[in-house]
N, C-alpha and C. Protein backbone atom coordinates (compact mmCIF):
# COMPACT_ATOMS: atom_id res chain seq x y z
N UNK A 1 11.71 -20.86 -63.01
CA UNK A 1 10.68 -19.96 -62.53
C UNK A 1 11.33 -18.65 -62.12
N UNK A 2 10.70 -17.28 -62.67
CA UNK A 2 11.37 -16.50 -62.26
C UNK A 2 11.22 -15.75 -60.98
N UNK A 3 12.44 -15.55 -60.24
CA UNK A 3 12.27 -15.49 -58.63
C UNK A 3 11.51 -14.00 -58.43
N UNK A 4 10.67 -13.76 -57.24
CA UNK A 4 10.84 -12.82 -56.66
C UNK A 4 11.48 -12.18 -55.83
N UNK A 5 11.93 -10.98 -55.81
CA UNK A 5 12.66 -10.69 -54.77
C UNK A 5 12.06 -9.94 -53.51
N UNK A 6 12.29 -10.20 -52.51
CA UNK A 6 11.84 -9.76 -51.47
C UNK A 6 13.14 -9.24 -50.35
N UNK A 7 13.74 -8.88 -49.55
CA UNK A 7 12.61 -7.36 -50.26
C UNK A 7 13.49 -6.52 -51.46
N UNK A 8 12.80 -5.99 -51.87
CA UNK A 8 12.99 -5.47 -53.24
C UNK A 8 14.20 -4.41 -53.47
N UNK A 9 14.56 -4.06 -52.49
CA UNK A 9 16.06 -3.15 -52.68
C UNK A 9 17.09 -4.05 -52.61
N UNK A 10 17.12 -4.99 -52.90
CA UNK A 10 18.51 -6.32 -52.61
C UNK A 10 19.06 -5.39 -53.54
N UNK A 11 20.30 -5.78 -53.17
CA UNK A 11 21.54 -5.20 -54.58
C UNK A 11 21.76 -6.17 -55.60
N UNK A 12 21.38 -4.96 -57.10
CA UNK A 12 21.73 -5.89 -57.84
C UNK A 12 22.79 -7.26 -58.26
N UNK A 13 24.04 -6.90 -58.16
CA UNK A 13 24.59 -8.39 -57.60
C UNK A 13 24.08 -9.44 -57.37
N UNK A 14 23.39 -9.39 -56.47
CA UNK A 14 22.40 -10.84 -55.28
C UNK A 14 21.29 -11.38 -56.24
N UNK A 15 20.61 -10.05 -56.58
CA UNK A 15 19.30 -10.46 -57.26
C UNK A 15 20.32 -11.22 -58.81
N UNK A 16 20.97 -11.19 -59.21
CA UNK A 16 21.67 -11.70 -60.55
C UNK A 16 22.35 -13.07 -60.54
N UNK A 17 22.52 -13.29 -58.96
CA UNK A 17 23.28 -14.41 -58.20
C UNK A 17 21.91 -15.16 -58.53
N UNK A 18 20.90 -14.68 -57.65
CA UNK A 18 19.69 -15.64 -57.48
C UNK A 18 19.15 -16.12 -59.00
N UNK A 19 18.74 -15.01 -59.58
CA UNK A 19 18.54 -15.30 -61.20
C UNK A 19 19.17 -16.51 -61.97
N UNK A 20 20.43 -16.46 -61.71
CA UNK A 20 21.47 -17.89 -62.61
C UNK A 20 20.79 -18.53 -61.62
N UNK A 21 21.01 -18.91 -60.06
CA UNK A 21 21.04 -19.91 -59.79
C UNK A 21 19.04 -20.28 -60.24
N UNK A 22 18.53 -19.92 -60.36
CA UNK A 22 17.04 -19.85 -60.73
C UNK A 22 17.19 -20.59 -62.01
N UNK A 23 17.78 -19.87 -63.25
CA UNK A 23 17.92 -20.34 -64.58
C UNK A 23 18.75 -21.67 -64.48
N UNK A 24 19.98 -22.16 -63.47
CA UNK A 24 20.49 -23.11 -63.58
C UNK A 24 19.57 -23.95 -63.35
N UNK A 25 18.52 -23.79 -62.23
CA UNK A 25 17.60 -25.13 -61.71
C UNK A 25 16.39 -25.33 -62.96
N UNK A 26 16.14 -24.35 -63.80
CA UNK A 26 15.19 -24.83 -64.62
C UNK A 26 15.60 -25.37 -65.42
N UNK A 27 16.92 -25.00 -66.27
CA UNK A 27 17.51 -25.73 -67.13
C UNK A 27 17.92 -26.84 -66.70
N UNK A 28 18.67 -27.48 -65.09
CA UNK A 28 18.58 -28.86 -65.03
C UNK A 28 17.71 -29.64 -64.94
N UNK A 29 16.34 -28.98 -64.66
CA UNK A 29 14.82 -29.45 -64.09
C UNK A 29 14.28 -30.15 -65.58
N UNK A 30 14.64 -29.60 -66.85
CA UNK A 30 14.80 -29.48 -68.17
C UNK A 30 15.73 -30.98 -68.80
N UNK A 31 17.08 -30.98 -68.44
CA UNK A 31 17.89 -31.64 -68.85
C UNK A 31 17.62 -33.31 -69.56
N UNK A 32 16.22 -33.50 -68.75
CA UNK A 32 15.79 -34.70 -69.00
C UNK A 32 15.37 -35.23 -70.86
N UNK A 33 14.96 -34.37 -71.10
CA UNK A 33 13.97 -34.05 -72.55
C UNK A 33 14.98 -33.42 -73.31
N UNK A 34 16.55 -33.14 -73.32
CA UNK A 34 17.56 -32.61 -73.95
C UNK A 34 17.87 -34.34 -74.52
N UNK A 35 17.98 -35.38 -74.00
CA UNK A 35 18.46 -36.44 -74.24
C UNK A 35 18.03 -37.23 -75.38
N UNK A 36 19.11 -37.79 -76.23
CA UNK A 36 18.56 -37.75 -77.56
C UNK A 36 17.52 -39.48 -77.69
N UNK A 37 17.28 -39.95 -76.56
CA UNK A 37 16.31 -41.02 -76.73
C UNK A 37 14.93 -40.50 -75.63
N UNK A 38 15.01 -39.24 -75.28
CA UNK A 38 13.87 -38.86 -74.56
C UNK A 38 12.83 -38.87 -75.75
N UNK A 39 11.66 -39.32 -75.57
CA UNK A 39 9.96 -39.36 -76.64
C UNK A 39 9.58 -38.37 -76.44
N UNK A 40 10.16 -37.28 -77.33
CA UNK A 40 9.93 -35.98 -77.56
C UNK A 40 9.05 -36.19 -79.47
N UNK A 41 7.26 -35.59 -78.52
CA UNK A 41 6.69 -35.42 -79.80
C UNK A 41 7.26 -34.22 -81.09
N UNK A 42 7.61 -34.36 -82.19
CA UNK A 42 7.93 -33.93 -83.71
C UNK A 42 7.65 -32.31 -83.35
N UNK A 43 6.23 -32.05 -82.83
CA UNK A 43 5.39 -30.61 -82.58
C UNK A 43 6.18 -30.30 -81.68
N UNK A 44 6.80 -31.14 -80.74
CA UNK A 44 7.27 -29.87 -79.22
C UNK A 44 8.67 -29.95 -79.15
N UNK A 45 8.61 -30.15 -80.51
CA UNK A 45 10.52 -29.78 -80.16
C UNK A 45 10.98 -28.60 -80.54
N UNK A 46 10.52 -27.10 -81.15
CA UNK A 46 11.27 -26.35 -80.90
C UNK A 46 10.78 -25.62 -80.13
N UNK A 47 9.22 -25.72 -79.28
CA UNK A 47 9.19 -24.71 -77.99
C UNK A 47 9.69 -25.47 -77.26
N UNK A 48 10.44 -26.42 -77.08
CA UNK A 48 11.44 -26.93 -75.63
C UNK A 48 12.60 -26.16 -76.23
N UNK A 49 13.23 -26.26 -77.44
CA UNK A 49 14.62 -25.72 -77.50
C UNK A 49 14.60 -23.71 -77.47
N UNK A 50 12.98 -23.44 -78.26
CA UNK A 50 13.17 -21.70 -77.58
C UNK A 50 13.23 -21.66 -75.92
N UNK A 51 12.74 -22.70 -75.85
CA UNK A 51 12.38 -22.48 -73.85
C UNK A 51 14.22 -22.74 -73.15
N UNK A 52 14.92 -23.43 -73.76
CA UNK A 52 16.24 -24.09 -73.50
C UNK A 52 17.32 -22.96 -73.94
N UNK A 53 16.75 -22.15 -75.03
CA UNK A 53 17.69 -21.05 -75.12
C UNK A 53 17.03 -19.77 -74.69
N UNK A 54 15.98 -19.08 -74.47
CA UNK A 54 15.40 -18.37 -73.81
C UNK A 54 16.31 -18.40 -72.04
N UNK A 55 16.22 -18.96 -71.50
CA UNK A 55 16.62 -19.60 -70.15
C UNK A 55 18.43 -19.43 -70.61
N UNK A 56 19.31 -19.70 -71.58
CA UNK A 56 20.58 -19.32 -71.57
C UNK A 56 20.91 -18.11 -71.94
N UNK A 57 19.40 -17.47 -72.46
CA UNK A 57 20.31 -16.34 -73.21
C UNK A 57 19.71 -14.67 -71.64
N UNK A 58 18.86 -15.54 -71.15
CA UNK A 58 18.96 -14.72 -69.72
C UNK A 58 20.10 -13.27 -69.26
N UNK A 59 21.09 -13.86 -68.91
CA UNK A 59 22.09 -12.98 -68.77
C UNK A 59 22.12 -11.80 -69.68
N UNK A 60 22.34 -11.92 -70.87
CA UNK A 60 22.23 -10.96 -72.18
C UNK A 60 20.88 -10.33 -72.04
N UNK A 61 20.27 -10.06 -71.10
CA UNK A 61 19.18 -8.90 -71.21
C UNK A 61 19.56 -7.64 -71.01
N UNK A 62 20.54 -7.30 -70.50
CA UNK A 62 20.53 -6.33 -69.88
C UNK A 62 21.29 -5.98 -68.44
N UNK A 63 21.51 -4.85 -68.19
CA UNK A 63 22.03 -4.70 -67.00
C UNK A 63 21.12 -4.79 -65.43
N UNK A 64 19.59 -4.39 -65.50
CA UNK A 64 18.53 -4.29 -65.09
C UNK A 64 18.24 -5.76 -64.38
N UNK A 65 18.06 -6.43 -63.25
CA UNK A 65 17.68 -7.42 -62.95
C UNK A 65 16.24 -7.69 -62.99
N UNK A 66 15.91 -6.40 -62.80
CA UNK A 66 14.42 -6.21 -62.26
C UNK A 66 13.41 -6.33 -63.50
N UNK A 67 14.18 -6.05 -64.80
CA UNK A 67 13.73 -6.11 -66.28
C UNK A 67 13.89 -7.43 -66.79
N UNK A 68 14.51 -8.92 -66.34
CA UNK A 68 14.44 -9.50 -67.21
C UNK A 68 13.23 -10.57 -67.24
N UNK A 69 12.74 -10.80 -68.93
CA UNK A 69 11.87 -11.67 -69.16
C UNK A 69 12.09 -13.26 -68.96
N UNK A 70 11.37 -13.45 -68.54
CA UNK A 70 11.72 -15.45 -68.30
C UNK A 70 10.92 -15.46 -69.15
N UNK A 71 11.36 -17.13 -69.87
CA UNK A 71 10.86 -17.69 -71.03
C UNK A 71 9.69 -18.44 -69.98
N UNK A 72 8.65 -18.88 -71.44
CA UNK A 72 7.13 -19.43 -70.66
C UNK A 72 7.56 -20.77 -70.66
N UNK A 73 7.31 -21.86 -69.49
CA UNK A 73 8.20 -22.92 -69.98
C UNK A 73 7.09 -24.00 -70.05
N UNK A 74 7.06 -24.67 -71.59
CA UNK A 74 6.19 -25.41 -71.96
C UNK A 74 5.36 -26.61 -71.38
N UNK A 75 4.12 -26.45 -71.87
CA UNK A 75 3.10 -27.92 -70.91
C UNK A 75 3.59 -29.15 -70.86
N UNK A 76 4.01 -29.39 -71.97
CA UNK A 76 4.63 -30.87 -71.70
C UNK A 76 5.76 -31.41 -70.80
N UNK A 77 5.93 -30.08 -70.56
CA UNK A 77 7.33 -30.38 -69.74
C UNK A 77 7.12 -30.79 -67.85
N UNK A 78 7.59 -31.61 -67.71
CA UNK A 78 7.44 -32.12 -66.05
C UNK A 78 7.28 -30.70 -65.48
């Protein structure tokens, strides 16, 4: 989920700190349905894996904290 920041002049640094640690918790929140005997329906397997690389490729947006897009992270997912 992507964080808000409050209040909004944090230095970038912090806000980039919070971001990974944000992207780390969705991607472990995730980790479950990576597993190759998880009952993953045929249809939702590559919006879990855009949602799984969306969420790694984070960092590579940009220098801008305040600009980056979070991936939409799919219904089926817990």
């Amino acid at each position: 989920m992507k964080p808000i920041f409050v209040p909004a002049e944090l230095h970038p640094l912090i806000k980039w700190q919070v971001i990974r640690s944000a992207r780390d918790q969705d991607l472990a929140a995730s980790d479950y349905a990576a597993m190759p005997d998880y009952p993953m329906e045929e249809s939702n397997k590559a919006a879990f894996l855009t949602y799984r690389q969306g969420l790694r490729d984070i960092p590579d947006q940009g220098s801008d904290p305040d600009a980056v897009e979070w991936p939409s992270k799919p219904p089926f997912l817990k």
